[in-house]
N, C-alpha and C. Protein backbone atom coordinates (compact mmCIF):
# COMPACT_ATOMS: atom_id res chain seq x y z
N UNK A 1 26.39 -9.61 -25.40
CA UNK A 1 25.40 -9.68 -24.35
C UNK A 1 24.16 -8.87 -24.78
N UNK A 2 22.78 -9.57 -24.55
CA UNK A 2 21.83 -9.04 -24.74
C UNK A 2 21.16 -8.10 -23.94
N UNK A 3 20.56 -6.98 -24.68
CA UNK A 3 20.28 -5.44 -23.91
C UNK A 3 18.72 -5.89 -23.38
N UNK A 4 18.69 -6.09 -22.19
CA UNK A 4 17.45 -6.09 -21.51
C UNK A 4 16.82 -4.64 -21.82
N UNK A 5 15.20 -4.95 -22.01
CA UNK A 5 14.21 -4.25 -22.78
C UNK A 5 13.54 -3.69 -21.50
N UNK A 6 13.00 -2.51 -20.92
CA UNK A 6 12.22 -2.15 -19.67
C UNK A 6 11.07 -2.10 -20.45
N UNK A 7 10.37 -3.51 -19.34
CA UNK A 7 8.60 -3.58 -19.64
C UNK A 7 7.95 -2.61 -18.79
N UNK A 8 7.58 -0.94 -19.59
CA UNK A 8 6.93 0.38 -19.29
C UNK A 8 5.45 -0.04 -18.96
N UNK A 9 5.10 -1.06 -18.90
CA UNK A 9 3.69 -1.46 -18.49
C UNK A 9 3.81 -2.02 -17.50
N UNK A 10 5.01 -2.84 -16.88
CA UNK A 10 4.73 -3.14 -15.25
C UNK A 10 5.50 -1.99 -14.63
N UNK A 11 6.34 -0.61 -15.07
CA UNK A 11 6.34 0.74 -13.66
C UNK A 11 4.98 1.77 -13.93
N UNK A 12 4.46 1.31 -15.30
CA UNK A 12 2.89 1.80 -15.10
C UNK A 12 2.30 1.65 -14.69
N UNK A 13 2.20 -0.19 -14.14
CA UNK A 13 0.91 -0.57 -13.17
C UNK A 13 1.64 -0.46 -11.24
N UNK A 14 2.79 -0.55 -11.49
CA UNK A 14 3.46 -0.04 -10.35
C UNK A 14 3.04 1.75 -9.94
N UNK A 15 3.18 2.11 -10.78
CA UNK A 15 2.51 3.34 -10.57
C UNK A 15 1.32 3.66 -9.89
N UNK A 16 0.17 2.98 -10.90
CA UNK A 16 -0.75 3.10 -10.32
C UNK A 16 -1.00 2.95 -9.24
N UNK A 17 -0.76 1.43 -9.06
CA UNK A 17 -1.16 0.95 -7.58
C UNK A 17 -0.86 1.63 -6.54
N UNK A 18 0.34 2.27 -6.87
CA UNK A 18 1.27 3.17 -5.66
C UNK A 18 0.23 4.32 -5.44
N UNK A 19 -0.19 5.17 -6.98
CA UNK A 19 -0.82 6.03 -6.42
C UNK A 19 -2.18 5.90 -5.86
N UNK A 20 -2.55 4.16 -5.81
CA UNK A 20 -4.28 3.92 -5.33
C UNK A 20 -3.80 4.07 -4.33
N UNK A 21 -3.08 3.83 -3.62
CA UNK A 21 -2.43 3.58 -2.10
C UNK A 21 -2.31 4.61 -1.67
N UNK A 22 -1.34 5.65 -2.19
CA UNK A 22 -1.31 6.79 -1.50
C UNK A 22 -3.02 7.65 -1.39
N UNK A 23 -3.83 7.78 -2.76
CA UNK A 23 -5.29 7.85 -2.65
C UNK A 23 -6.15 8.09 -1.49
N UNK A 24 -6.04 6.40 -1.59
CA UNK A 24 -7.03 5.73 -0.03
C UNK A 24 -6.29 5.73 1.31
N UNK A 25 -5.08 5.59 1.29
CA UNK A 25 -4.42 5.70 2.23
C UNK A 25 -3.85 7.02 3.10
N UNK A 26 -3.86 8.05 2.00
CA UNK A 26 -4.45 9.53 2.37
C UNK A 26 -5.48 10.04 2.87
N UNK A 27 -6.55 9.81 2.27
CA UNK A 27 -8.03 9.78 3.21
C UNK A 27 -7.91 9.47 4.19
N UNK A 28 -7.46 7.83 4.37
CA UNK A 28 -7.59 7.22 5.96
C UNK A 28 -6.93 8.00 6.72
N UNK A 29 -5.99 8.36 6.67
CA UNK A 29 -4.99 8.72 7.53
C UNK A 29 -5.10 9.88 8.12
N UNK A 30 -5.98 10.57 7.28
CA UNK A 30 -6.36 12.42 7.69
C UNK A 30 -7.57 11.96 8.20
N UNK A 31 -8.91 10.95 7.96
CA UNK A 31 -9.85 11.40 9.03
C UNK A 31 -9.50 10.50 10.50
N UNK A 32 -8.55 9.46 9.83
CA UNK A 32 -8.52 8.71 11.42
C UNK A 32 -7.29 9.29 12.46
N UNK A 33 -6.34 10.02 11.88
CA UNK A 33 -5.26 10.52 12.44
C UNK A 33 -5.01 11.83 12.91
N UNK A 34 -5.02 12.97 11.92
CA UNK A 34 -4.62 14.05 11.36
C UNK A 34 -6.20 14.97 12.14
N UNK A 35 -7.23 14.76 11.67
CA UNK A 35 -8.54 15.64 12.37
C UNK A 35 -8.61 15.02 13.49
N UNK A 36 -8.64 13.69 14.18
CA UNK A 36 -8.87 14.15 15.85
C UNK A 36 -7.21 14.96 16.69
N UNK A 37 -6.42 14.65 16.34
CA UNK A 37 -5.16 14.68 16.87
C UNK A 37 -5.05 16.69 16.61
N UNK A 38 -5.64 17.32 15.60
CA UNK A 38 -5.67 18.65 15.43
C UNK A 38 -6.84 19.21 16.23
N UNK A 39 -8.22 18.64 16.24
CA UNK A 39 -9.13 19.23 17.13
C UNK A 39 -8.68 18.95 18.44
N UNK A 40 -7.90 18.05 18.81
CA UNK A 40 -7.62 17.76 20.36
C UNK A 40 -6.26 19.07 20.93
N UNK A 41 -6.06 19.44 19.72
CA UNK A 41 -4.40 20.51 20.23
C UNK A 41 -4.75 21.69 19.86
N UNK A 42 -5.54 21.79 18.70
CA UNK A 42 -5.89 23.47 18.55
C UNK A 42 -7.51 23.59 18.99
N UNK A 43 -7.13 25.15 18.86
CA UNK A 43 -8.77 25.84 18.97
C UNK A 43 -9.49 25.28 17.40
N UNK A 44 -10.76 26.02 17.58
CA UNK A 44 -11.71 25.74 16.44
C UNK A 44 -11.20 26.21 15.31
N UNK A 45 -11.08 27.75 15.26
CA UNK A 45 -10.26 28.22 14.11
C UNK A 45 -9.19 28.34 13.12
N UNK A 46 -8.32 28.25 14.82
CA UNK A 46 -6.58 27.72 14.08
C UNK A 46 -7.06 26.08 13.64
N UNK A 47 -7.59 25.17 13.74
CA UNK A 47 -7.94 23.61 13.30
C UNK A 47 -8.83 23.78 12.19
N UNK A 48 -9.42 24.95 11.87
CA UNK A 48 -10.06 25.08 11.10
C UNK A 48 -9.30 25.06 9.35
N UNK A 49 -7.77 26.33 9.71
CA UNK A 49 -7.29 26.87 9.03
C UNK A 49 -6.24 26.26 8.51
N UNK A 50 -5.96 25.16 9.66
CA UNK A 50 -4.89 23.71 9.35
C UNK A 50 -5.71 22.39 8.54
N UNK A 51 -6.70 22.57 8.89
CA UNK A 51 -7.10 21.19 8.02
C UNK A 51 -7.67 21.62 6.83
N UNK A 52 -7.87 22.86 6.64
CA UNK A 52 -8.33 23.43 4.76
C UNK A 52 -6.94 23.30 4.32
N UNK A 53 -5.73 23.51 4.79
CA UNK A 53 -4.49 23.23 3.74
C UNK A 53 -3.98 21.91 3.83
N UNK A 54 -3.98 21.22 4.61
CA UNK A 54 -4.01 19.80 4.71
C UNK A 54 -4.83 19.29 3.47
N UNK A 55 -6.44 19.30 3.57
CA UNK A 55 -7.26 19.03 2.26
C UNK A 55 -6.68 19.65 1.22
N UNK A 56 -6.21 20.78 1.27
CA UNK A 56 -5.77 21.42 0.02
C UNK A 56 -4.78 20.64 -0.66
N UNK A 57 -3.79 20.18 0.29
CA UNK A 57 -2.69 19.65 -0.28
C UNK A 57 -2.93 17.95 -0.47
N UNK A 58 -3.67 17.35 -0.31
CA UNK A 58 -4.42 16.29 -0.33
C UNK A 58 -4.95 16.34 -1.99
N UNK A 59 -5.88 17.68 -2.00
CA UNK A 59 -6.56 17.61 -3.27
C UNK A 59 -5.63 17.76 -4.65
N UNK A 60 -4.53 17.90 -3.94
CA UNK A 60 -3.34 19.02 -4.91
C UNK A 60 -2.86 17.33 -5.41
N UNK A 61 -2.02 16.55 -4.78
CA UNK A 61 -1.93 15.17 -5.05
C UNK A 61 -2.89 14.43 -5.56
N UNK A 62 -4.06 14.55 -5.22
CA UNK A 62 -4.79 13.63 -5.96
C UNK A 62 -5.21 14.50 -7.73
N UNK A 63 -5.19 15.49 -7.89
CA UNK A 63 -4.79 16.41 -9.17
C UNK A 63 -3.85 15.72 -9.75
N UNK A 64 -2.82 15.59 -9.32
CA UNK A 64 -1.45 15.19 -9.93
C UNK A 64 -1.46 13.05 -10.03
N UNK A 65 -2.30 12.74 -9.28
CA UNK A 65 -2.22 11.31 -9.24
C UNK A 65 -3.50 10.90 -10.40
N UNK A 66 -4.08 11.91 -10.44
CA UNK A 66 -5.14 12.06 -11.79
C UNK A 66 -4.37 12.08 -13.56
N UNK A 67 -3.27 12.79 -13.22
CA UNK A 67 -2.59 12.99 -14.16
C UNK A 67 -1.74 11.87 -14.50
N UNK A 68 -0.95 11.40 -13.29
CA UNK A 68 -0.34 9.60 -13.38
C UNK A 68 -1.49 8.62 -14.12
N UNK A 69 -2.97 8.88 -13.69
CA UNK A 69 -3.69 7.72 -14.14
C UNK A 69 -3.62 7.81 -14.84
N UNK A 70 -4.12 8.67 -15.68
CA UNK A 70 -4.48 9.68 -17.55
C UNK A 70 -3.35 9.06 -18.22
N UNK A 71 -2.17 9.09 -18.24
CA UNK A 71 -1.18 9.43 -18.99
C UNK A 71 -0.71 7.76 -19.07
N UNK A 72 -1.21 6.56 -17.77
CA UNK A 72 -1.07 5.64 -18.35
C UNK A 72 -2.19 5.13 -18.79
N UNK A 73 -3.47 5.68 -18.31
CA UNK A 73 -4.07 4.80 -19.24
C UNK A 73 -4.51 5.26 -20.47
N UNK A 74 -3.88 6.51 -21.31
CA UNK A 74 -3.69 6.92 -22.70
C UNK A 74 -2.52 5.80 -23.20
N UNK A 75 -1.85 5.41 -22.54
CA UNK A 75 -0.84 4.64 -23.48
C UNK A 75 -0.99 3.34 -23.07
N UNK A 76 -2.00 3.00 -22.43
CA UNK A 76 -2.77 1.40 -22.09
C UNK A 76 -3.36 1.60 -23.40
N UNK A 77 -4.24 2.15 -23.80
CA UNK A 77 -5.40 2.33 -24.43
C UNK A 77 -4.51 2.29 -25.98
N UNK A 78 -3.64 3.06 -26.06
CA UNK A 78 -3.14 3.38 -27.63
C UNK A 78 -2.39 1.80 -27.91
N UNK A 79 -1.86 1.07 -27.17
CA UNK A 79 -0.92 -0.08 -27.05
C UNK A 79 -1.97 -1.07 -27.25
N UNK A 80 -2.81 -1.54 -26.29
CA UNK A 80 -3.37 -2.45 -26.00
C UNK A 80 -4.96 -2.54 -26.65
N UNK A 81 -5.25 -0.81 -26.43
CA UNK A 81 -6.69 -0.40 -26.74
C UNK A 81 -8.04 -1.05 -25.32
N UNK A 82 -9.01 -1.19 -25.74
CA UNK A 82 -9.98 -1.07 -24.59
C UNK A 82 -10.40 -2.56 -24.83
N UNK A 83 -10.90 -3.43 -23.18
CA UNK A 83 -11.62 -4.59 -23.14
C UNK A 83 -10.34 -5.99 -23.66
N UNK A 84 -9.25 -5.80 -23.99
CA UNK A 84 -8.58 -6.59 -24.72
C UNK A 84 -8.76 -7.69 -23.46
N UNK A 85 -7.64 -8.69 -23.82
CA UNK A 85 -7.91 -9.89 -23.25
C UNK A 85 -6.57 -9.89 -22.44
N UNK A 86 -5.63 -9.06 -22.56
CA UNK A 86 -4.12 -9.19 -21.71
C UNK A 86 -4.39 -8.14 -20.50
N UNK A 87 -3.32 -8.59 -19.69
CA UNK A 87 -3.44 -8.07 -18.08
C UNK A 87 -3.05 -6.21 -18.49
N UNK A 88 -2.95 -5.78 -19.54
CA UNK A 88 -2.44 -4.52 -19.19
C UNK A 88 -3.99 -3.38 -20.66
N UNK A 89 -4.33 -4.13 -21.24
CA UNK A 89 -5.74 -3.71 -21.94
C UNK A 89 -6.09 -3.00 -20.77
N UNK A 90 -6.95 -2.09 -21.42
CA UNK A 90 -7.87 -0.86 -20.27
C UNK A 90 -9.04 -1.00 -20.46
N UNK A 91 -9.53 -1.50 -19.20
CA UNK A 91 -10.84 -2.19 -19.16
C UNK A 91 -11.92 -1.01 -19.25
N UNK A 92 -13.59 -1.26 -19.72
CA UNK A 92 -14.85 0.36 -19.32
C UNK A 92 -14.43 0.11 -17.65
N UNK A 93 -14.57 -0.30 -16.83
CA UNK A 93 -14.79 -0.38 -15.78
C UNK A 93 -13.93 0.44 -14.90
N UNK A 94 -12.57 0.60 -15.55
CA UNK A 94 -11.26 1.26 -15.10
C UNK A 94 -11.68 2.61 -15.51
N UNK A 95 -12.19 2.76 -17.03
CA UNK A 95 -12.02 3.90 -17.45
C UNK A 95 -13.26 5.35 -16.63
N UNK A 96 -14.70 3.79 -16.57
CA UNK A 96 -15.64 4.58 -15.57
C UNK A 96 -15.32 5.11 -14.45
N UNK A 97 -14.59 4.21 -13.96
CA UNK A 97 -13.92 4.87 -12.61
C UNK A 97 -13.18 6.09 -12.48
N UNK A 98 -12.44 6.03 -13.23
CA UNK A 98 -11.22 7.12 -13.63
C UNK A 98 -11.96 8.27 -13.96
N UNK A 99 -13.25 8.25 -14.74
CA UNK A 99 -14.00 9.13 -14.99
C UNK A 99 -14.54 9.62 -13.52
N UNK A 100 -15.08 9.06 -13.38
CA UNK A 100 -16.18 9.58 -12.06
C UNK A 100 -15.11 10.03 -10.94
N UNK A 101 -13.66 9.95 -10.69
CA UNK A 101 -13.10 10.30 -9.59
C UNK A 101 -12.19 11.44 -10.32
N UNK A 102 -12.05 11.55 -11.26
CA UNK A 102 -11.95 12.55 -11.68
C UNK A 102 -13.40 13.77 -12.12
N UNK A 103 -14.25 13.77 -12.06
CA UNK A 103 -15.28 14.83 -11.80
C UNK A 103 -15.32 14.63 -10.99
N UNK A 104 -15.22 14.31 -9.48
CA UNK A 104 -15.68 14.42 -8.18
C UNK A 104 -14.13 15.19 -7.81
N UNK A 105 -13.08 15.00 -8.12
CA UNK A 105 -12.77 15.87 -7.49
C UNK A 105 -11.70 17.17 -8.11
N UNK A 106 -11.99 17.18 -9.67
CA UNK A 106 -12.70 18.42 -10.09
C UNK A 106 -13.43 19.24 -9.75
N UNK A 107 -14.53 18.11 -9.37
CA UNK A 107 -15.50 18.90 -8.31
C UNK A 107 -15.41 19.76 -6.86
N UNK A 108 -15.00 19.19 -6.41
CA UNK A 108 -14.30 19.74 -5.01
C UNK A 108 -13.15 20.81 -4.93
N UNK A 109 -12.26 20.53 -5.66
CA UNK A 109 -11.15 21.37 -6.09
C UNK A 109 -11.36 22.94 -6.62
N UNK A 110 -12.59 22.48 -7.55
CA UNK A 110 -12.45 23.58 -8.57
C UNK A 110 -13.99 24.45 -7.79
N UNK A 111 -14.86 23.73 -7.82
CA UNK A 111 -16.74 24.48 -7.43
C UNK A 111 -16.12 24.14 -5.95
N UNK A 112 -16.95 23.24 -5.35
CA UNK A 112 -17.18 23.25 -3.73
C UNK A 112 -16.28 23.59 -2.81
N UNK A 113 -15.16 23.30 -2.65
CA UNK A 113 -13.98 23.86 -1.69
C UNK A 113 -13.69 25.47 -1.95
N UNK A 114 -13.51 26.18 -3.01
CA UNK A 114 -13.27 27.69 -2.41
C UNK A 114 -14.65 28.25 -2.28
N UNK A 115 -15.59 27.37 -2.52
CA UNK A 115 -17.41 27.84 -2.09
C UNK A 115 -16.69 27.46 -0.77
N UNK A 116 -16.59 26.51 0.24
CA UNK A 116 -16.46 26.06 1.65
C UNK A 116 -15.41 27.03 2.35
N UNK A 117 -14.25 27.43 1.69
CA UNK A 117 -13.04 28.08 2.11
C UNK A 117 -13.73 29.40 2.17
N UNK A 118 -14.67 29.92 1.39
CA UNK A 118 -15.48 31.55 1.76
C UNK A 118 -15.84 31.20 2.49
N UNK A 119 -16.95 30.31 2.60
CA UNK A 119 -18.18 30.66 3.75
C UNK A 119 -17.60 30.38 5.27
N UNK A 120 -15.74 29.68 5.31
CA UNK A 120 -15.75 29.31 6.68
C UNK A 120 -14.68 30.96 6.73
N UNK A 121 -14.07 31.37 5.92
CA UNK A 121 -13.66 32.74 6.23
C UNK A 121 -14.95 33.47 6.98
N UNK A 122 -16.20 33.70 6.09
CA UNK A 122 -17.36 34.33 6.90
C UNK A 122 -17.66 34.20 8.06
N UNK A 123 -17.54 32.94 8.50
CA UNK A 123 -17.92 32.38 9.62
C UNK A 123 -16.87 32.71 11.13
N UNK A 124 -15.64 32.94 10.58
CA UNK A 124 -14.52 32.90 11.35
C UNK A 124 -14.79 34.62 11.68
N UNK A 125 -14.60 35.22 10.42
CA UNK A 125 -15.05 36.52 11.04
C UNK A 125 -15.99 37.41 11.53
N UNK A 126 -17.08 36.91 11.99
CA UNK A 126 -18.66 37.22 12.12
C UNK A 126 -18.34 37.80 13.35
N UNK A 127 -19.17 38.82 13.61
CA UNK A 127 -18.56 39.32 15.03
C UNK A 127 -19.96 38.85 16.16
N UNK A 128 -21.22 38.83 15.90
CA UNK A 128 -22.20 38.73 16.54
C UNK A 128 -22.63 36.73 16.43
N UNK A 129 -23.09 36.51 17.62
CA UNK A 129 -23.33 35.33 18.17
C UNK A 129 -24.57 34.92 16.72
N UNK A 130 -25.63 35.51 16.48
CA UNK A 130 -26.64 35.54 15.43
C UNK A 130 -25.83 35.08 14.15
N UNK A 131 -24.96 35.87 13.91
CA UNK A 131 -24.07 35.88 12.40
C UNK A 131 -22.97 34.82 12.27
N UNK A 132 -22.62 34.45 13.60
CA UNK A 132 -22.07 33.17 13.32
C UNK A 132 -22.74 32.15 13.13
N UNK A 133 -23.39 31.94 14.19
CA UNK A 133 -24.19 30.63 13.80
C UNK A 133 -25.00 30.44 12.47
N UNK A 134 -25.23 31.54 11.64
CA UNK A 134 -26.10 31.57 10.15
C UNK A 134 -24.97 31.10 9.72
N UNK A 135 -23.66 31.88 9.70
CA UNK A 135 -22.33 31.48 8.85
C UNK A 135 -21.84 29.74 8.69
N UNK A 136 -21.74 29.73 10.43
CA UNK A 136 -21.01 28.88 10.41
C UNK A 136 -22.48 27.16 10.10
N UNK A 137 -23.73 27.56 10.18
CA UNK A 137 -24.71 26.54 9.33
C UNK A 137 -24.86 26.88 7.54
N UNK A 138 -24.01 27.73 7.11
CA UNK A 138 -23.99 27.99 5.70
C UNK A 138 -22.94 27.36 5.34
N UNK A 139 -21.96 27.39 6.29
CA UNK A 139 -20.59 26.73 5.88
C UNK A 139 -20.42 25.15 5.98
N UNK A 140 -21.34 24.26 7.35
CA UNK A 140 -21.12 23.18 7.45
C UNK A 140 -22.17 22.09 6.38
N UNK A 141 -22.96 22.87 5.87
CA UNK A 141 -24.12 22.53 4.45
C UNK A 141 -23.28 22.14 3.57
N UNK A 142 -22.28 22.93 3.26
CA UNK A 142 -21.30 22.89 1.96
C UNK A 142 -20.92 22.00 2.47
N UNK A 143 -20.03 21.73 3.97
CA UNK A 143 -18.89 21.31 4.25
C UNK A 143 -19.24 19.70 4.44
N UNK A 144 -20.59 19.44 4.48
CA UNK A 144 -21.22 17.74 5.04
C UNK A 144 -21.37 17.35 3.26
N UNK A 145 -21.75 18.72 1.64
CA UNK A 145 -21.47 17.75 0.99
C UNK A 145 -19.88 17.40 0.37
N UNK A 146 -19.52 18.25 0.81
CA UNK A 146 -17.81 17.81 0.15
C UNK A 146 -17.41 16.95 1.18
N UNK A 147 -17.66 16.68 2.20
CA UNK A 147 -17.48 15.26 3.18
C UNK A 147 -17.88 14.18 2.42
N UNK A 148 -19.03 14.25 1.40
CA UNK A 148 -19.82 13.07 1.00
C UNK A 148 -19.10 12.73 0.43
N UNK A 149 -18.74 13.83 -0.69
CA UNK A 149 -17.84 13.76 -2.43
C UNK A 149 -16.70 13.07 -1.84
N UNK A 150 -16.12 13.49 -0.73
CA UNK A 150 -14.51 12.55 -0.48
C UNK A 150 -14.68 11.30 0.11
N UNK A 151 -15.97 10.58 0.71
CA UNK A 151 -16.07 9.51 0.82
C UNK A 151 -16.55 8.99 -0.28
N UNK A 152 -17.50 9.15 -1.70
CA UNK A 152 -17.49 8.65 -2.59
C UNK A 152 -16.65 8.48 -3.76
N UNK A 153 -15.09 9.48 -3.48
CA UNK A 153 -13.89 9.62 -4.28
C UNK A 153 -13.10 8.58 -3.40
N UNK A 154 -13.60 8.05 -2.40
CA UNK A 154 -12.89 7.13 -1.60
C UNK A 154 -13.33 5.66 -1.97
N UNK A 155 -14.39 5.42 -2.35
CA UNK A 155 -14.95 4.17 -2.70
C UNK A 155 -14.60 4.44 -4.07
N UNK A 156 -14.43 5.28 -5.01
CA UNK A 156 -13.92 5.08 -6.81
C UNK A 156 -12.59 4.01 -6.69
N UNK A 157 -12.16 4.96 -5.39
CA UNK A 157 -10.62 5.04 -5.89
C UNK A 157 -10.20 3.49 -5.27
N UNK A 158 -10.71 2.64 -3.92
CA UNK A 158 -10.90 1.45 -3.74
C UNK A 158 -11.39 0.73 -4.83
N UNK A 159 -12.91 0.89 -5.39
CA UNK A 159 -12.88 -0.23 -6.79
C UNK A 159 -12.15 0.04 -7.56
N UNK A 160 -11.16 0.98 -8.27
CA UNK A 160 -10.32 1.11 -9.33
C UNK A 160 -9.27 -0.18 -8.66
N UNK A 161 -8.51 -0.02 -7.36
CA UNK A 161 -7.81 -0.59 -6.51
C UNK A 161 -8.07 -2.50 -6.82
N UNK A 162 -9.31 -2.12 -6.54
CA UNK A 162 -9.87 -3.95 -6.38
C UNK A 162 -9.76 -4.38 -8.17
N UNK A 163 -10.23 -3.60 -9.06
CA UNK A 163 -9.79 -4.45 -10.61
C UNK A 163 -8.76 -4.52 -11.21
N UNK A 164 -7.66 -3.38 -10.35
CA UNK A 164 -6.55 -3.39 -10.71
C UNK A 164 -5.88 -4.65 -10.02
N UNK A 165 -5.95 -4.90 -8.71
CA UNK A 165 -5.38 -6.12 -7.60
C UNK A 165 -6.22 -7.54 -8.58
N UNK A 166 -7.39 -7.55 -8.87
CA UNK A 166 -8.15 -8.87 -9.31
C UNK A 166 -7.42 -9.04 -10.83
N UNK A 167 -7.04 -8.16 -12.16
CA UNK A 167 -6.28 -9.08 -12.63
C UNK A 167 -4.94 -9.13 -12.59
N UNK A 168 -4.28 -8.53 -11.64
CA UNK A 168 -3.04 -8.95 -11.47
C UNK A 168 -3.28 -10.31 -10.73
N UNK A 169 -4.24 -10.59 -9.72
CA UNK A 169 -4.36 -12.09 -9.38
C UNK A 169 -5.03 -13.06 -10.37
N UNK A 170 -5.92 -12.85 -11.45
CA UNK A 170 -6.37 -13.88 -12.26
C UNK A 170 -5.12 -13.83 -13.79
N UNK A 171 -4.35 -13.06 -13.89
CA UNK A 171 -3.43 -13.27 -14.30
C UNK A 171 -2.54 -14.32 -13.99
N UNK A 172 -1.69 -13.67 -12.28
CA UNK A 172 -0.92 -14.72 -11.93
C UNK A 172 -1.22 -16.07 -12.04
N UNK A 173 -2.21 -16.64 -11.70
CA UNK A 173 -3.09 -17.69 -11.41
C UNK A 173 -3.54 -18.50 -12.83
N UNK A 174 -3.91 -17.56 -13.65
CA UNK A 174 -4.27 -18.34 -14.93
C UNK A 174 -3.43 -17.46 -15.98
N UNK A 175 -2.31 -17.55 -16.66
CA UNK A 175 -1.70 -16.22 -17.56
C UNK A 175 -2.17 -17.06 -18.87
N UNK A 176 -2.61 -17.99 -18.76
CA UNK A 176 -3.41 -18.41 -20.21
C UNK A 176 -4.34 -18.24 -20.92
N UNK A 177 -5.33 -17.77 -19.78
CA UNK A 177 -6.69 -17.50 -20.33
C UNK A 177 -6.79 -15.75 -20.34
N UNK A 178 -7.91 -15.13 -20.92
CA UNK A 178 -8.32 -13.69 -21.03
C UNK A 178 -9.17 -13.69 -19.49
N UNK A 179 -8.70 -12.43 -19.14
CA UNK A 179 -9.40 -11.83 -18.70
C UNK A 179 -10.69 -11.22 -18.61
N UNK A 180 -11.59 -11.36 -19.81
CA UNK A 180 -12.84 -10.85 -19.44
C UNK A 180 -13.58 -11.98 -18.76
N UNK A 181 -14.77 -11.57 -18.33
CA UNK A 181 -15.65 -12.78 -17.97
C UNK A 181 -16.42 -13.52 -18.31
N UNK A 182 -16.52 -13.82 -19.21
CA UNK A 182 -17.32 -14.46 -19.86
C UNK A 182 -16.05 -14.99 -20.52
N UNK A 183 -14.79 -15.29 -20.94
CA UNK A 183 -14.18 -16.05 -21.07
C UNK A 183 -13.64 -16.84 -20.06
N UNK A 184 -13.48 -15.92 -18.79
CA UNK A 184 -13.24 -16.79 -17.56
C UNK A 184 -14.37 -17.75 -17.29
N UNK A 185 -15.87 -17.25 -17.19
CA UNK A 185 -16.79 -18.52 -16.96
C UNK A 185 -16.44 -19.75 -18.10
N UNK A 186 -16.33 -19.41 -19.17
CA UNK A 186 -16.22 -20.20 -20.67
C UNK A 186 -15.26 -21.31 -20.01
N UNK A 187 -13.72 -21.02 -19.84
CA UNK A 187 -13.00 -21.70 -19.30
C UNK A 187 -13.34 -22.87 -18.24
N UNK A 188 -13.96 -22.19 -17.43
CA UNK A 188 -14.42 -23.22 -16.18
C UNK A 188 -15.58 -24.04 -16.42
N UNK A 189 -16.25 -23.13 -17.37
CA UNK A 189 -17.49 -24.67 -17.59
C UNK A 189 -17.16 -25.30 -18.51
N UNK A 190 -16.49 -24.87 -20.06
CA UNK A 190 -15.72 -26.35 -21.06
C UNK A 190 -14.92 -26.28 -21.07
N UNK A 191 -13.70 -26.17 -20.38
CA UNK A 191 -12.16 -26.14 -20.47
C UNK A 191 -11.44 -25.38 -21.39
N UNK A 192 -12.60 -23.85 -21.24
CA UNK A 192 -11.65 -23.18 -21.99
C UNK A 192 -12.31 -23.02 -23.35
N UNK A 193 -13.05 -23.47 -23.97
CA UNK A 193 -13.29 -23.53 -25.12
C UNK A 193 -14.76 -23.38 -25.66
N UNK A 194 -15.06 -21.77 -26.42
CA UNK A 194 -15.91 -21.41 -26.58
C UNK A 194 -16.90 -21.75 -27.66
């Protein structure tokens, strides 16, 4: 009896996808769920002090789901190499992405969040009406741009999502032809033949 071979490139792209999901599906879930349901039960402070470790542990996973991407797409890249024409090649487009959501939230992790985590300590402990309100407008400056950075680590991590979902569907659909585009147009205007 023959020893079935495990194809490490479909629990890689299983991977991924899982971790685009958890990603975007983390975001959603903490601003549509998790922050009104905490400002509605706690005070300002204690909600304050629950949703910095919430993000924390948010940012802590997406660290580690950074590391899932890396590690397959180092062995996409060494296997397949870059732009190839098969469903598991590592496309620039993947790799731009991967880039840019990884400095953004490098970014956040490492510079802007314990900049935001001081200034809302300051703010929490200010004793005069004057000194809060400076604090707590020093703190929400920071805090509106690391709002930005996690909605634009939210749109990376959706288009990584959408080229990863588009050739697993122009795969299924056509497993004959390449994947880039300009071989896909090629196909449809001479049957394929460049």
């Amino acid at each position: 009896m023959a020893r079935r071979r495990v194809n490490w490139c479909v629990i890689g792209l299983f991977l991924e996808i899982l971790g685009l999901v958890l990603w975007v599906g983390g975001l959603l879930v903490i601003i549509g769920v998790v922050i009104p349901a905490v400002f509605n039960s706690f005070g300002m402070e204690p909600a304050g002090r629950f949703l910095r470790r919430v993000f924390d542990g948010y940012g802590y996973m997406n660290l580690g789901l950074l590391g899932v991407f890396g590690i397959c797409a180092g062995l996409r890249f060494r296997t397949y190499g870059i732009g190839g024409a098969t469903l598991w090649a590592l496309s620039k487009g993947e790799l731009g992405l991967l880039a840019g959501m990884f400095l953004v939230t490098t970014g956040i992790m490492g510079v802007l969040g314990p900049q935001a985590v001081a200034l809302q300590e300051l703010a929490f402990e200010a004793v005069s009406k004057s000194e809060k309100e400076m604090a707590y407008a020093e703190f929400f400056r920071v805090h509106m741009i690391v709002r930005g950075l996690h909605m634009v680590n939210l749109g990376l991590a959706i288009g990584l999502l959408i080229i990863k979902l588009r050739r697993m569907v122009v795969h299924a659909i056509r497993p004959d032809i390449a994947l880039s585009p300009s071989t896909v147009e090629g196909s449809s205007v001479n049957g394929g033949t460049q």
